[in-house]
C-alpha atoms as a PDB file:
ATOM      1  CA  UNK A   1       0.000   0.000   0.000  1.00  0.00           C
ATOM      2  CA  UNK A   2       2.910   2.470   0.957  1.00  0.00           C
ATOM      3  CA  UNK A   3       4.495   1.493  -2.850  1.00  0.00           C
ATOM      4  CA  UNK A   4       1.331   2.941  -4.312  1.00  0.00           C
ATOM      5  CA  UNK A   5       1.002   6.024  -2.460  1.00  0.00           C
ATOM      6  CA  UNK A   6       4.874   7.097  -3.327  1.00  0.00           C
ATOM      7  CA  UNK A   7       4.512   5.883  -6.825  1.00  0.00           C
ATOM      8  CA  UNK A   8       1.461   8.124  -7.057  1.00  0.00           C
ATOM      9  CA  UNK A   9       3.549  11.244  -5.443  1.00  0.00           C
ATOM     10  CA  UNK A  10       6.736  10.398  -7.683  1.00  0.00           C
ATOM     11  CA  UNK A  11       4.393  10.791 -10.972  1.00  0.00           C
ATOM     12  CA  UNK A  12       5.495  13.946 -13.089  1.00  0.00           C
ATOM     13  CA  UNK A  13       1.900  15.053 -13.279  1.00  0.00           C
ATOM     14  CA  UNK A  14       1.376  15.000  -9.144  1.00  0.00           C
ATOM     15  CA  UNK A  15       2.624  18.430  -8.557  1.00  0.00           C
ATOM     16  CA  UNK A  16       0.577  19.948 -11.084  1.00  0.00           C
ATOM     17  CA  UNK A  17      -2.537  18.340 -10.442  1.00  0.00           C
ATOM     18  CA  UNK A  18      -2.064  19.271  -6.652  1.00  0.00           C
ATOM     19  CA  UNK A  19      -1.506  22.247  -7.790  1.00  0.00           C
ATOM     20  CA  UNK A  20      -5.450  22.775  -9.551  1.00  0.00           C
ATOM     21  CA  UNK A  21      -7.018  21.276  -7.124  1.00  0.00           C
ATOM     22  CA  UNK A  22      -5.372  23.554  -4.436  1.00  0.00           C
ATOM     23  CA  UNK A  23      -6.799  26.435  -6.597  1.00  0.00           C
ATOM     24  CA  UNK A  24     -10.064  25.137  -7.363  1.00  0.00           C
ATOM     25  CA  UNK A  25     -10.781  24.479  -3.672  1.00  0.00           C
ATOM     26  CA  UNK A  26      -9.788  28.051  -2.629  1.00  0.00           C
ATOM     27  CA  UNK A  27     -11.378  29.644  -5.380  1.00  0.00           C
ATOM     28  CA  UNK A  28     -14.533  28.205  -5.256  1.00  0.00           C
ATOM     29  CA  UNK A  29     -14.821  28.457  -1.515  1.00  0.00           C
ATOM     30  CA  UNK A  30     -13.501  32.600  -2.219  1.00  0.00           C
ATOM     31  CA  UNK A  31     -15.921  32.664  -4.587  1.00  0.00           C
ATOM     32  CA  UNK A  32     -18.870  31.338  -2.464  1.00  0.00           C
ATOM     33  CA  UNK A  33     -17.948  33.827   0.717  1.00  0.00           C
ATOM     34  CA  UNK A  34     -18.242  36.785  -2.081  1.00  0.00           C
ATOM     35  CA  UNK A  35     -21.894  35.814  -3.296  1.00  0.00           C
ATOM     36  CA  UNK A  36     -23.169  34.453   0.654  1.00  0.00           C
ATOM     37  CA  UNK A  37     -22.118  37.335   2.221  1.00  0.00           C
ATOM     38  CA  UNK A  38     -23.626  40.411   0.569  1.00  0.00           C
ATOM     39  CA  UNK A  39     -26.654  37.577   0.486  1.00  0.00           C
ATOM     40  CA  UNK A  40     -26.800  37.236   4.112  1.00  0.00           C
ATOM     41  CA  UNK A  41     -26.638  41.038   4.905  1.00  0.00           C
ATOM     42  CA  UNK A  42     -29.363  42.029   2.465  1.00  0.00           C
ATOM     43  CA  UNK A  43     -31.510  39.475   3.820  1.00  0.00           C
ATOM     44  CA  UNK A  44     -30.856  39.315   7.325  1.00  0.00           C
ATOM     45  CA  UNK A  45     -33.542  41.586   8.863  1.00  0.00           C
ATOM     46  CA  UNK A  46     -36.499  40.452   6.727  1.00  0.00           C
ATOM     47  CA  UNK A  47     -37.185  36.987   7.534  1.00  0.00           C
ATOM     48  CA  UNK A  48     -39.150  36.573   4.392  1.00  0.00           C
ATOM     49  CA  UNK A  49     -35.936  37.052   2.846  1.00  0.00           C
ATOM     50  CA  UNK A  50     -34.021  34.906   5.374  1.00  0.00           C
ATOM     51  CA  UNK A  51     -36.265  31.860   5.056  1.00  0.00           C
ATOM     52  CA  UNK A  52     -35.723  32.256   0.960  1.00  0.00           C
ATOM     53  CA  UNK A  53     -32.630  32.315   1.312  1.00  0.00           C
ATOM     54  CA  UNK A  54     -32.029  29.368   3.860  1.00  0.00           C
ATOM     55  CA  UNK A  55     -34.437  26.711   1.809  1.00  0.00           C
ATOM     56  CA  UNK A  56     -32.800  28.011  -1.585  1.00  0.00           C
ATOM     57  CA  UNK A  57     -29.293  26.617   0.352  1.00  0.00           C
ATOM     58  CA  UNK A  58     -31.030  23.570   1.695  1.00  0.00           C
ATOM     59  CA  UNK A  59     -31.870  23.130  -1.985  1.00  0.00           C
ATOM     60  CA  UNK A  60     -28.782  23.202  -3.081  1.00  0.00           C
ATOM     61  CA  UNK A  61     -27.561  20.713  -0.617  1.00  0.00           C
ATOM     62  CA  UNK A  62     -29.719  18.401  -1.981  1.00  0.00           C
ATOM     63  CA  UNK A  63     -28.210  18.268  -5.287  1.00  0.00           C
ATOM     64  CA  UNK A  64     -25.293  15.624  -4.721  1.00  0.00           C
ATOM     65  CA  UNK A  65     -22.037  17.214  -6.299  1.00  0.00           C
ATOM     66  CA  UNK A  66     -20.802  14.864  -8.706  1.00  0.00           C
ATOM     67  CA  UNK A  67     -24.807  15.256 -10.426  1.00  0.00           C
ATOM     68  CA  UNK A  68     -23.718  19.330 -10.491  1.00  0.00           C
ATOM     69  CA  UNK A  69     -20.794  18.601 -11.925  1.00  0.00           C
ATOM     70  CA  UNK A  70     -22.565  16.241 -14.665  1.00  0.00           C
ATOM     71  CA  UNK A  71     -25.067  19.421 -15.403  1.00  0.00           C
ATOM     72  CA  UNK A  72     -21.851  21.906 -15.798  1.00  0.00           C
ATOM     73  CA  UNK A  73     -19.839  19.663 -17.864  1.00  0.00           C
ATOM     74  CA  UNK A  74     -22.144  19.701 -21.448  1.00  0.00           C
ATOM     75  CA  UNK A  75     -22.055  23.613 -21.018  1.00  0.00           C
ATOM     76  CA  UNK A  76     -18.916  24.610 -19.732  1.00  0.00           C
ATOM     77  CA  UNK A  77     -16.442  21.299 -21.270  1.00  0.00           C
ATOM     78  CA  UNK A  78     -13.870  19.740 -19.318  1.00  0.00           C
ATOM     79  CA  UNK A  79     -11.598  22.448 -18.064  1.00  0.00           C
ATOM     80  CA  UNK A  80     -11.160  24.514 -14.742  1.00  0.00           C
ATOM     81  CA  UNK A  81     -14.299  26.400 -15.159  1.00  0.00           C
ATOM     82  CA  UNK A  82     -16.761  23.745 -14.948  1.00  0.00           C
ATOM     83  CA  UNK A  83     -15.595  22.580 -11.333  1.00  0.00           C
ATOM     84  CA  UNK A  84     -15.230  26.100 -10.283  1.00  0.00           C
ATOM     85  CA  UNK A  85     -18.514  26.496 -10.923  1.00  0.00           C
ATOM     86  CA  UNK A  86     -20.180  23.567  -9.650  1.00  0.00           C
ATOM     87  CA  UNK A  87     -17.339  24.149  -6.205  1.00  0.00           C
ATOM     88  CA  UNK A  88     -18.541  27.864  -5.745  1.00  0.00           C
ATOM     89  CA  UNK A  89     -22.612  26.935  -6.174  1.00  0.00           C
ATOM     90  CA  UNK A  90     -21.806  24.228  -3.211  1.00  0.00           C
ATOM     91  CA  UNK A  91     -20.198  27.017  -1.381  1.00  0.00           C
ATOM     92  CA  UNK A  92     -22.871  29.186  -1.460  1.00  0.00           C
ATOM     93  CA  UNK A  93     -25.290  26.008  -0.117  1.00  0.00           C
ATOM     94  CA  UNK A  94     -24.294  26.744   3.183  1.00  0.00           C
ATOM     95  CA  UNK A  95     -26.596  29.017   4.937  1.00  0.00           C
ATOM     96  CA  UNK A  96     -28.269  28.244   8.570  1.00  0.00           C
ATOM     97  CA  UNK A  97     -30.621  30.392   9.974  1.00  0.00           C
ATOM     98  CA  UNK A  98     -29.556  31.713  13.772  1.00  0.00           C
ATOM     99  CA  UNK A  99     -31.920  33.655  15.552  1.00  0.00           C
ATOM    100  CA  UNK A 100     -30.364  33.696  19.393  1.00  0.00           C
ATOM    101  CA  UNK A 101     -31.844  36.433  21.451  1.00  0.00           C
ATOM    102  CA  UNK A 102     -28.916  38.506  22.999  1.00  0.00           C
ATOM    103  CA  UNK A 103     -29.494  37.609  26.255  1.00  0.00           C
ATOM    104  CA  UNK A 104     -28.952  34.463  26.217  1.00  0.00           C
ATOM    105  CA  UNK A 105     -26.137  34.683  24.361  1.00  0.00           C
ATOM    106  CA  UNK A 106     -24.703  37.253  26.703  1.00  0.00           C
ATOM    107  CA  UNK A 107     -25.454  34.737  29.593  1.00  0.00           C
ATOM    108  CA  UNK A 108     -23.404  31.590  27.484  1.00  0.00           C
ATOM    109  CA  UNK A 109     -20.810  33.832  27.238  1.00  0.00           C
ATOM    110  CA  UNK A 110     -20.446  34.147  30.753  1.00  0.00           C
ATOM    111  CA  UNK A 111     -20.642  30.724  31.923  1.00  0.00           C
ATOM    112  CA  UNK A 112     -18.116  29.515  29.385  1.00  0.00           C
ATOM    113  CA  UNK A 113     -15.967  32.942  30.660  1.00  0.00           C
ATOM    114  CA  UNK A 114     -16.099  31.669  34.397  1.00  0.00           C
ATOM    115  CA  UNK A 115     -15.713  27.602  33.333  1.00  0.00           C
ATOM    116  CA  UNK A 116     -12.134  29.247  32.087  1.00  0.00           C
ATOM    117  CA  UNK A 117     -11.064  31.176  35.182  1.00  0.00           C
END
């Protein structure tokens, strides 16, 4: 098992396949904090627009990847864009909806704050 792992890391193409998929992961997940941010602020005093937004994610989630990355393929081809794509929309999937009342949280806070002293 150890011969096929370094015979895998001694191939000539290794480094530059590491290489893409290094970028593609911190693209995508770059790309996903730029469209769930500016999301989450719009929306995050309307709860119309909150509970949109959270079952538009939990849609999302529901989509397994390698089935996004069969819908991206016929339109985009084979190269880096089609898994950047398909990376960032899973990004973006990621929303939860928190609604803590400050008081409590305050009050958590403090417990953990004395558990530490």
């Amino acid at each position: 098992m150890l011969d096929g792992i370094i015979e895998t890391l001694q191939r000539p193409t290794y480094p530059g396949l590491l290489w893409t998929h290094v970028q593609l992961s911190v693209l995508g997940t770059l790309l996903g904090i730029l469209i769930s941010v500016p999301v989450a602020l719009a929306v995050r005093n309307t709860p119309l627009g909150a509970a949109i937004a959270v079952n538009v994610g939990n849609l999302g989630r529901a989509i397994p990847s390698l089935a996004l990355l069969a819908i991206v393929f016929p339109f985009l081809g084979f190269g880096f864009a089609a898994p950047l794509i398909a990376l960032t929309a899973l990004a973006t999937t990621c929303t939860a909806e928190v609604r803590t009342p400050a008081k409590i949280t305050g009050t958590a806070i403090g417990s953990w704050m004395r558990v530490r002293i």
